[in-house]
N, C-alpha and C. Protein backbone atom coordinates (compact mmCIF):
# COMPACT_ATOMS: atom_id res chain seq x y z
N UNK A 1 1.18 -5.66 3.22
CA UNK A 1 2.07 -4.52 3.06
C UNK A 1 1.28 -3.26 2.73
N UNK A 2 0.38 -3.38 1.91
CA UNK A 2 -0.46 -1.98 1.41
C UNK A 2 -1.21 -1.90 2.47
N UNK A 3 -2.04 -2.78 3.46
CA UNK A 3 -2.78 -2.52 4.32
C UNK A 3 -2.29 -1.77 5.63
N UNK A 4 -1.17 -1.96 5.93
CA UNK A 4 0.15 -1.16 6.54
C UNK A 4 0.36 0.04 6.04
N UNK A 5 0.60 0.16 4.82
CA UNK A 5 0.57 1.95 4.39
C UNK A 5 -0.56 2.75 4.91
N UNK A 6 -1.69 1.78 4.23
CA UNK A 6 -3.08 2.99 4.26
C UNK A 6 -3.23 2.85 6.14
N UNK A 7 -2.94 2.18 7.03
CA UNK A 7 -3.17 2.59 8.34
C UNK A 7 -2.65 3.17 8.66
N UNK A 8 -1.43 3.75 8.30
CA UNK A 8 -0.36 4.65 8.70
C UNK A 8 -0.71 6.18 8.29
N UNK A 9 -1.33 6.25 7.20
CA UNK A 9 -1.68 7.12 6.34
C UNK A 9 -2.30 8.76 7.76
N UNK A 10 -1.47 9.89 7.85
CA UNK A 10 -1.82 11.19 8.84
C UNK A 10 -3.20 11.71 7.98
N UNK A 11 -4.40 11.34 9.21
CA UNK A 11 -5.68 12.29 9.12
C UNK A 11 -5.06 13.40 10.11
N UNK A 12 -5.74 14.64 9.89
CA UNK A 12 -5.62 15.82 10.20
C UNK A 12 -6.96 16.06 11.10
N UNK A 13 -7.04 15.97 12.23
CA UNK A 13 -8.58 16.15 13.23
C UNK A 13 -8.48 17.40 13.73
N UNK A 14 -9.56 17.98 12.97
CA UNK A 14 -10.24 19.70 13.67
C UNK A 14 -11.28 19.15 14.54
N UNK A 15 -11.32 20.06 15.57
CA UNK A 15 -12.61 20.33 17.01
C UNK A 15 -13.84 20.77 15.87
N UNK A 16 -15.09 20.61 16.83
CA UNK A 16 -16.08 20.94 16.22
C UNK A 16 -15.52 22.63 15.18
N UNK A 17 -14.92 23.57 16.38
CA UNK A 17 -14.86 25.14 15.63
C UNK A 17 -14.12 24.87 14.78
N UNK A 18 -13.60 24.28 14.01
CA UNK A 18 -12.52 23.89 12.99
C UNK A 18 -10.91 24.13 13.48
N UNK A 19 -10.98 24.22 14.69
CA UNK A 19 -9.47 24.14 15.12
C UNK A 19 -8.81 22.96 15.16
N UNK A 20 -7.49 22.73 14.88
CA UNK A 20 -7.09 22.25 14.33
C UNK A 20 -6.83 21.44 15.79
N UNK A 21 -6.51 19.99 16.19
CA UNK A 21 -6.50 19.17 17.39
C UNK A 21 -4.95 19.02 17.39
N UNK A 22 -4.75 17.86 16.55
CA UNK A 22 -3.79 16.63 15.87
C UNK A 22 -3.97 16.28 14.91
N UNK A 23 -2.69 15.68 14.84
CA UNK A 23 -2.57 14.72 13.37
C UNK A 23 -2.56 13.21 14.00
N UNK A 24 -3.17 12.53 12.80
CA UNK A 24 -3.32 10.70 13.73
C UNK A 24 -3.44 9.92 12.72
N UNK A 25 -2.48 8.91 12.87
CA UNK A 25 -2.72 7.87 11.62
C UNK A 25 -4.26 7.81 11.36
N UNK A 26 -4.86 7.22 10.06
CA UNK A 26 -5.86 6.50 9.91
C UNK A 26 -6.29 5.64 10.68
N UNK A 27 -5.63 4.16 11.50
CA UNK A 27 -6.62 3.66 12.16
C UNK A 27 -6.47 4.21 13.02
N UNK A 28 -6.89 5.37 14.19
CA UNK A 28 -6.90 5.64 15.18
C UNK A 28 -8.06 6.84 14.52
N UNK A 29 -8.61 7.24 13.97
CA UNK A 29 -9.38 8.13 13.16
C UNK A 29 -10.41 6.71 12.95
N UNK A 30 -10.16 5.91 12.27
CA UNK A 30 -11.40 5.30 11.50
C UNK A 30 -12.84 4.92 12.20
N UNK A 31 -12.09 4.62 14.12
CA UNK A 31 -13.69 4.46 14.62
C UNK A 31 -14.62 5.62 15.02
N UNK A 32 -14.14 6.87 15.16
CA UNK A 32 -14.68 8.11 15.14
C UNK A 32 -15.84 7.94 13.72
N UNK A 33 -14.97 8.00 12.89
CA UNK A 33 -15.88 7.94 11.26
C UNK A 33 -16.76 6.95 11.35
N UNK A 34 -16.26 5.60 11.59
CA UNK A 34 -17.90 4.44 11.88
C UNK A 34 -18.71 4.68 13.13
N UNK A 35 -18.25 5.39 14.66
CA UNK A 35 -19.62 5.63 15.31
C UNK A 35 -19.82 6.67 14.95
N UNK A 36 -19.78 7.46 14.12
CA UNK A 36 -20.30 8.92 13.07
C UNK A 36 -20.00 9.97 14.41
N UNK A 37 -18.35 9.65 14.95
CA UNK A 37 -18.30 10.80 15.71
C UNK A 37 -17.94 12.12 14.88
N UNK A 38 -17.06 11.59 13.66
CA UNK A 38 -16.72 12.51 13.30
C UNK A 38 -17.14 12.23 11.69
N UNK A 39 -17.25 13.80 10.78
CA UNK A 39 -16.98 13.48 9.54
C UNK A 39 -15.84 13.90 8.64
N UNK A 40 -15.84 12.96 7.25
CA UNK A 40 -14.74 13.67 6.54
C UNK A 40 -15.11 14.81 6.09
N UNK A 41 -13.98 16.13 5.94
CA UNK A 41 -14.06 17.06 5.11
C UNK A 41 -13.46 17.27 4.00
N UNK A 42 -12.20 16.64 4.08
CA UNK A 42 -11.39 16.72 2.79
C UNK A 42 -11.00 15.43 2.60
N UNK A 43 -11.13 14.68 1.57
CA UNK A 43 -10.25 13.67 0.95
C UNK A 43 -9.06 13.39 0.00
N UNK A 44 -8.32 12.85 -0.17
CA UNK A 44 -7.66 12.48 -1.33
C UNK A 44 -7.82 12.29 -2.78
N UNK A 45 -7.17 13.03 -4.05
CA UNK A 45 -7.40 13.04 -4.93
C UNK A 45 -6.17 12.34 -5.67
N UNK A 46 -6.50 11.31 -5.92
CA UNK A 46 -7.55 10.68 -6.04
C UNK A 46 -7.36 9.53 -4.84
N UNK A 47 -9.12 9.30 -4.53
CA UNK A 47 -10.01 8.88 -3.78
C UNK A 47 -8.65 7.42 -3.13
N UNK A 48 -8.28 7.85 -1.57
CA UNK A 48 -7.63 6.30 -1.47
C UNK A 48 -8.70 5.25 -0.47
N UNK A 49 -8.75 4.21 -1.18
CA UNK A 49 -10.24 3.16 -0.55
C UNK A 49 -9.69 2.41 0.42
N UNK A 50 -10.23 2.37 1.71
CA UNK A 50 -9.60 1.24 2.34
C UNK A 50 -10.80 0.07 2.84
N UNK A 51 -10.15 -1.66 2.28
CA UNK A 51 -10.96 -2.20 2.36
C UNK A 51 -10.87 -3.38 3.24
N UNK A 52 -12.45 -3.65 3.69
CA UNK A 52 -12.40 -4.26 4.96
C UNK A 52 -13.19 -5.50 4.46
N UNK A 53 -13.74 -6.76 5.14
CA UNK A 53 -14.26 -7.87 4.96
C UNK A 53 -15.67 -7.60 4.31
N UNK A 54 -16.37 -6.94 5.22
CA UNK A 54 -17.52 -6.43 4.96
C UNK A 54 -17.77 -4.86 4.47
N UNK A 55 -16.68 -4.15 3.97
CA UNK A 55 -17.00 -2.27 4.16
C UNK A 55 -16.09 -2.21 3.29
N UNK A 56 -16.22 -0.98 2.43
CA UNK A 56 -15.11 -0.06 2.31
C UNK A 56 -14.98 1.31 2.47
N UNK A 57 -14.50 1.92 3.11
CA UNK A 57 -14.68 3.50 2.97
C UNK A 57 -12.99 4.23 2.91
N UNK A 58 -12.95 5.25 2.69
CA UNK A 58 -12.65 6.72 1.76
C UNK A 58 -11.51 6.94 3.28
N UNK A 59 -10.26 7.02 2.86
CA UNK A 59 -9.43 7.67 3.88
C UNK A 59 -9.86 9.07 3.44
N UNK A 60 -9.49 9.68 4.48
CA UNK A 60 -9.80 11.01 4.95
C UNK A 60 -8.45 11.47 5.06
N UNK A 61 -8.05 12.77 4.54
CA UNK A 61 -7.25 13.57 5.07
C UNK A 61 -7.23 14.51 6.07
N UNK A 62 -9.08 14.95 6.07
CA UNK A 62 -8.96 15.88 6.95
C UNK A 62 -10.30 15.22 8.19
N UNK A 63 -10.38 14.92 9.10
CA UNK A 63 -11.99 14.93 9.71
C UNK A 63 -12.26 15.62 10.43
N UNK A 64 -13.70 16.33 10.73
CA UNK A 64 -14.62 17.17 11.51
C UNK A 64 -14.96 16.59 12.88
N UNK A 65 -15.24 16.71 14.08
CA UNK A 65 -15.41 16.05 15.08
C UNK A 65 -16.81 16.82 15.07
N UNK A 66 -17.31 15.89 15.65
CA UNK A 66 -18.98 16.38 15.54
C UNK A 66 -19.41 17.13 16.85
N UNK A 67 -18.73 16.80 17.82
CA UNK A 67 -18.90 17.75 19.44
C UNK A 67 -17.61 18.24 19.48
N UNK A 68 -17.66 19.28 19.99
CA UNK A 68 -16.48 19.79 20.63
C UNK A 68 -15.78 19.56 21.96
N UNK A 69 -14.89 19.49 21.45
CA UNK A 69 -13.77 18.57 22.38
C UNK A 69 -12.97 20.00 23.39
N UNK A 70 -13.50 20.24 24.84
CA UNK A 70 -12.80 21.44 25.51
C UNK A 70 -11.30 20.75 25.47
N UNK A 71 -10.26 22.17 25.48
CA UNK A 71 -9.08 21.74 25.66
C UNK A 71 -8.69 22.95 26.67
N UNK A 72 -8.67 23.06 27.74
CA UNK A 72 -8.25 23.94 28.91
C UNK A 72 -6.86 24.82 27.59
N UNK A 73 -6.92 26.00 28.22
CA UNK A 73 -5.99 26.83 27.99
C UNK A 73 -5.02 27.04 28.74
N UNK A 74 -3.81 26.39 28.25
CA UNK A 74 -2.31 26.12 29.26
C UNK A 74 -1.61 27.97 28.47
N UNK A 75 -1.47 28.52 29.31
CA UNK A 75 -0.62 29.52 29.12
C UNK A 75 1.15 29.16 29.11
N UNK A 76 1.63 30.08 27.69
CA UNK A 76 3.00 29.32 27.62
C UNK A 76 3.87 30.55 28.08
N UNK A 77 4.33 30.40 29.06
CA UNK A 77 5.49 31.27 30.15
C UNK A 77 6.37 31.54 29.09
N UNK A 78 6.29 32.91 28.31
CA UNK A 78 7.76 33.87 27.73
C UNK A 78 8.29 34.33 28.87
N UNK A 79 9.93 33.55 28.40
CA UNK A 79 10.95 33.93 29.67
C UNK A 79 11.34 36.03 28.23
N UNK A 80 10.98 36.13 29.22
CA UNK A 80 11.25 38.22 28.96
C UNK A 80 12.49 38.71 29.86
N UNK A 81 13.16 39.40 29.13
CA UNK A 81 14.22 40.39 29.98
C UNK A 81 13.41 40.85 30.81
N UNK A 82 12.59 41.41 31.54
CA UNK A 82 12.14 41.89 32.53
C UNK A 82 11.85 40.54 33.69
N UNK A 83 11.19 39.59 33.17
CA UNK A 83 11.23 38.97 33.84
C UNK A 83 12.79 37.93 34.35
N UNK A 84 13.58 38.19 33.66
CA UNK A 84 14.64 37.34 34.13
C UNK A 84 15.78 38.69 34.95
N UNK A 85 15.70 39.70 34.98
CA UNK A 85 15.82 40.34 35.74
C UNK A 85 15.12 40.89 36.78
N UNK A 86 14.15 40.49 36.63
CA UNK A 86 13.04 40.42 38.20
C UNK A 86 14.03 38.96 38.69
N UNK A 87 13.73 37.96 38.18
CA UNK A 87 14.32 37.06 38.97
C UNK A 87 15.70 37.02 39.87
N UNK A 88 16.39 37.87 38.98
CA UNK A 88 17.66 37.57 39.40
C UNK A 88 18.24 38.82 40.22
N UNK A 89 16.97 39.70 40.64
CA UNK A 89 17.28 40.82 41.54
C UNK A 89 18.05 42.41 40.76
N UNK A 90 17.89 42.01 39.84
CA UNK A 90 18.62 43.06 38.68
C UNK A 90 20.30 43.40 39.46
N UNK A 91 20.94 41.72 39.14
CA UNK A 91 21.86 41.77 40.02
C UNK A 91 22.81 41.00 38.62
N UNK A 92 23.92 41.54 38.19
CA UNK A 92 24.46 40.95 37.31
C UNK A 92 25.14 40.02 37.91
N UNK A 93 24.77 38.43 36.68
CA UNK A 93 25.18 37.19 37.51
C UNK A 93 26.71 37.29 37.11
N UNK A 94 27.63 37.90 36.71
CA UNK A 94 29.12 37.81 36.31
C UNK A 94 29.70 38.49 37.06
N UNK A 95 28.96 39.30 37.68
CA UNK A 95 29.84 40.26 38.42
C UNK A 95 29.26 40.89 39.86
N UNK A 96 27.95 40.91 39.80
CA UNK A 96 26.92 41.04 41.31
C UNK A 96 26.58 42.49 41.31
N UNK A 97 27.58 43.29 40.01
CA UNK A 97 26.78 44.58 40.24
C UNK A 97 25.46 44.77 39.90
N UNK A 98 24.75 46.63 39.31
CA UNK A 98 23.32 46.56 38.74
C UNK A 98 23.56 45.58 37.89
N UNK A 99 22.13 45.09 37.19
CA UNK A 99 21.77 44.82 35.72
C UNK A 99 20.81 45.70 35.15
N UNK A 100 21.40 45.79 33.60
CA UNK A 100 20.29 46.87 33.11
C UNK A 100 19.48 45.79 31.77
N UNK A 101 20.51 45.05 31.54
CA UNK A 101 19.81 43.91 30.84
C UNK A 101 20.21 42.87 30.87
N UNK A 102 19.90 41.29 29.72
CA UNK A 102 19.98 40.16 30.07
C UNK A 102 20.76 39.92 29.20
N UNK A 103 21.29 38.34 29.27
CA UNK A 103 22.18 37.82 28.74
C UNK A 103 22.25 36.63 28.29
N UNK A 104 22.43 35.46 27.34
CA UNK A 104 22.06 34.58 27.19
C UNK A 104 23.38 33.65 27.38
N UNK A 105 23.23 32.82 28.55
CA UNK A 105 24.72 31.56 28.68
C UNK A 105 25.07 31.31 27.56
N UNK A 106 24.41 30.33 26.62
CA UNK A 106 24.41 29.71 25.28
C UNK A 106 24.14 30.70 24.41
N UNK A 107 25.22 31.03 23.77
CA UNK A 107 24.78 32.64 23.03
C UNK A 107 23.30 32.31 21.74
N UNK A 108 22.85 33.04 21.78
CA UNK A 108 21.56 32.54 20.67
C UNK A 108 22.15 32.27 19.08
N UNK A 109 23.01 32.93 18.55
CA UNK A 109 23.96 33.10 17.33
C UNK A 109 24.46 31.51 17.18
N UNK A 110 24.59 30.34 18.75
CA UNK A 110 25.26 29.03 18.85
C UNK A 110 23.83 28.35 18.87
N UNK A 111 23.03 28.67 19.23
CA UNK A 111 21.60 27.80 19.28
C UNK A 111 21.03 27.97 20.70
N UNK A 112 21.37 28.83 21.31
CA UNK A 112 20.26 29.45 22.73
C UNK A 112 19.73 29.99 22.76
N UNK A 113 18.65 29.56 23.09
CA UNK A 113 16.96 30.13 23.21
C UNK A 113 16.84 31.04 24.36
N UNK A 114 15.70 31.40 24.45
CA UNK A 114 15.13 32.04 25.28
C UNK A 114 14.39 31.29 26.13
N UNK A 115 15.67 30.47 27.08
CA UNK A 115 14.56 29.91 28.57
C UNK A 115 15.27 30.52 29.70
N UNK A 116 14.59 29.85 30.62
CA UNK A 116 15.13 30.58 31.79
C UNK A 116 16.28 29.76 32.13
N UNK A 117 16.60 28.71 31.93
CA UNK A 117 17.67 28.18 32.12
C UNK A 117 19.00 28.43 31.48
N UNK A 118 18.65 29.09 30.16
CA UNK A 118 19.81 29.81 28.85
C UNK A 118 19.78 31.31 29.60
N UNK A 119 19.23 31.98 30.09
CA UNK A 119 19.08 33.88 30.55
C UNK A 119 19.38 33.72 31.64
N UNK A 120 20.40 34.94 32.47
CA UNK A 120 20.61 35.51 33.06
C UNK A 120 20.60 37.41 33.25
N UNK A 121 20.88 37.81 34.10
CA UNK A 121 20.73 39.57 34.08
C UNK A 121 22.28 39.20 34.38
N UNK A 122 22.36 40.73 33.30
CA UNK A 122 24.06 40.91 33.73
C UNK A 122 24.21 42.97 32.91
N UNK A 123 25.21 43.02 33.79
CA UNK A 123 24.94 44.61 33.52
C UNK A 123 25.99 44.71 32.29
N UNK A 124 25.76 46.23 31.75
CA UNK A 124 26.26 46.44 30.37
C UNK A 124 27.63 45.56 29.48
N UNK A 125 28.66 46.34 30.82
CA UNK A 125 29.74 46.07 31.00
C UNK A 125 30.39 44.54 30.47
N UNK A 126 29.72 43.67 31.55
CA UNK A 126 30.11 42.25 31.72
C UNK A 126 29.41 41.60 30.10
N UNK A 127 28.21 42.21 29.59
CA UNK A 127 27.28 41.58 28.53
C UNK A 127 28.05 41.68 27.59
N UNK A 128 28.95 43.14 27.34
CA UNK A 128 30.19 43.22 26.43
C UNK A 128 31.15 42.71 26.09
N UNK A 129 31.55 42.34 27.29
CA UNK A 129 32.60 41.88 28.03
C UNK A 129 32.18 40.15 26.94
N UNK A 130 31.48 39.58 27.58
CA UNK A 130 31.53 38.20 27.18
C UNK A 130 31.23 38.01 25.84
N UNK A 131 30.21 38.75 25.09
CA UNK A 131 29.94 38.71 23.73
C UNK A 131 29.12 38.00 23.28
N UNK A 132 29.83 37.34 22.33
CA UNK A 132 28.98 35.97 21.85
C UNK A 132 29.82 34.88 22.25
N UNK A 133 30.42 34.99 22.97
CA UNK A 133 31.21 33.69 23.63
C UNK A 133 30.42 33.19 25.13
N UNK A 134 30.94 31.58 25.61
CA UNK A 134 30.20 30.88 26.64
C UNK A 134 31.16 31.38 27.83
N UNK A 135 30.36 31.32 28.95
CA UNK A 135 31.02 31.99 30.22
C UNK A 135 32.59 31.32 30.30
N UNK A 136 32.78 30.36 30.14
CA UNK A 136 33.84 29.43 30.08
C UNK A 136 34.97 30.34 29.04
N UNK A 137 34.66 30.32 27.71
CA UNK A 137 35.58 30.72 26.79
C UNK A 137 35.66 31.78 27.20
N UNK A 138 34.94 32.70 27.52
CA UNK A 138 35.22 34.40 27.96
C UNK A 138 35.96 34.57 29.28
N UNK A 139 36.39 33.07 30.09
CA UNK A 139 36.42 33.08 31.58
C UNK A 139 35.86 34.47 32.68
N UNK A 140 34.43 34.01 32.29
CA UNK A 140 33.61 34.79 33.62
C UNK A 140 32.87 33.59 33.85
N UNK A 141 32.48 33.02 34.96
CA UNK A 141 32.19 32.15 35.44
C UNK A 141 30.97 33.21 36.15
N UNK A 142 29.76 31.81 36.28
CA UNK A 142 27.97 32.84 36.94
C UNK A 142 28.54 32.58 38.04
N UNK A 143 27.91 33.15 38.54
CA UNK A 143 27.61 33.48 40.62
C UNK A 143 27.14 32.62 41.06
N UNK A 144 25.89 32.55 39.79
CA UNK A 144 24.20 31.32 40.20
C UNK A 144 24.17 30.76 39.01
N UNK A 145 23.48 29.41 39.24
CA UNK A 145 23.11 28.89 38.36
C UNK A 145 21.75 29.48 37.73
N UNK A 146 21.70 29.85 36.27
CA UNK A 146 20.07 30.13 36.24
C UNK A 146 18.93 28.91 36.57
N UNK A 147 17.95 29.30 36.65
CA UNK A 147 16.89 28.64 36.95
C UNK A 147 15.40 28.89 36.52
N UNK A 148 14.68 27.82 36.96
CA UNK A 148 12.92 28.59 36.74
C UNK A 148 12.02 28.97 37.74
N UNK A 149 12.25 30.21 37.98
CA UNK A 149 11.43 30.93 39.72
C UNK A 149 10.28 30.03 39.71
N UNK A 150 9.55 29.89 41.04
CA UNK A 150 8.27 29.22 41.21
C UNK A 150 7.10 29.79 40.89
N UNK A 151 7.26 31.61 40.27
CA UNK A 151 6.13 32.02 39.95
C UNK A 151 5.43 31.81 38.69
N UNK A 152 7.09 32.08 37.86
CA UNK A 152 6.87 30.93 36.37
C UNK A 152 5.97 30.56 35.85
């Protein structure tokens, strides 16, 4: 049962630059620390021991990776009023006239975010018009379904 805790136990793994990776139970950390890929930097106070047939060593809260580990840079797509009215032709989806700005299906005030699947462009009028209510309760029904353009 205790040997079950302490494997469970979240090390915290920084890249060589001290950036921060993941979090990972202890045994999934511990063979890094025995082929000395990585070291500890911070431990537990007080000291928690974990013991083996032949060994004991020092859970780690925090460990150092001794090479640096590249992690490609994924750029994260902000859906922007400009861009969701680029998409949608600056064409209000309630009504097909201009749009001068956007609108959120799932009002954000109910728990809608900012994706492209929650935004639409819709011009002044209609944005008023619906409020903080869902196209349904306001009965304006979209034109289009929103979506995520392929340039995205």
């Amino acid at each position: 049962m205790v040997l079950e805790a302490i494997d469970r136990i979240p090390v915290t793994v920084r890249n060589a630059d001290l950036a921060v990776l993941h979090r990972r139970p202890f045994r999934d950390v511990v063979t890094h620390l025995l082929d000395n890929k990585a070291w500890m930097s911070v431990g537990y106070d007080p000291p928690i021991i974990a013991h083996a047939v032949t060994m004991q060593i020092e859970v780690p809260r925090e460990v150092i990776l001794r090479d640096y580990v590249y992690r490609p840079y994924i750029e994260q797509d902000q859906t922007t009023r400009e861009k969701v009215l680029q998409r949608d032709k600056r064409q209000c989806a309630y009504c097909g006239k201009d749009a001068s700005t956007w609108d959120h299906v799932m009002p954000k005030a109910r728990g809608g975010g900012n994706t492209w699947f929650n935004c639409v462009a819709a011009c002044a009028a209609c944005n008023g018009m619906k409020s903080d209510r869902t196209p349904e309760e306001a009965s304006m029904p979209l034109l289009w379904e929103p979506y995520r353009p392929t340039w995205a």
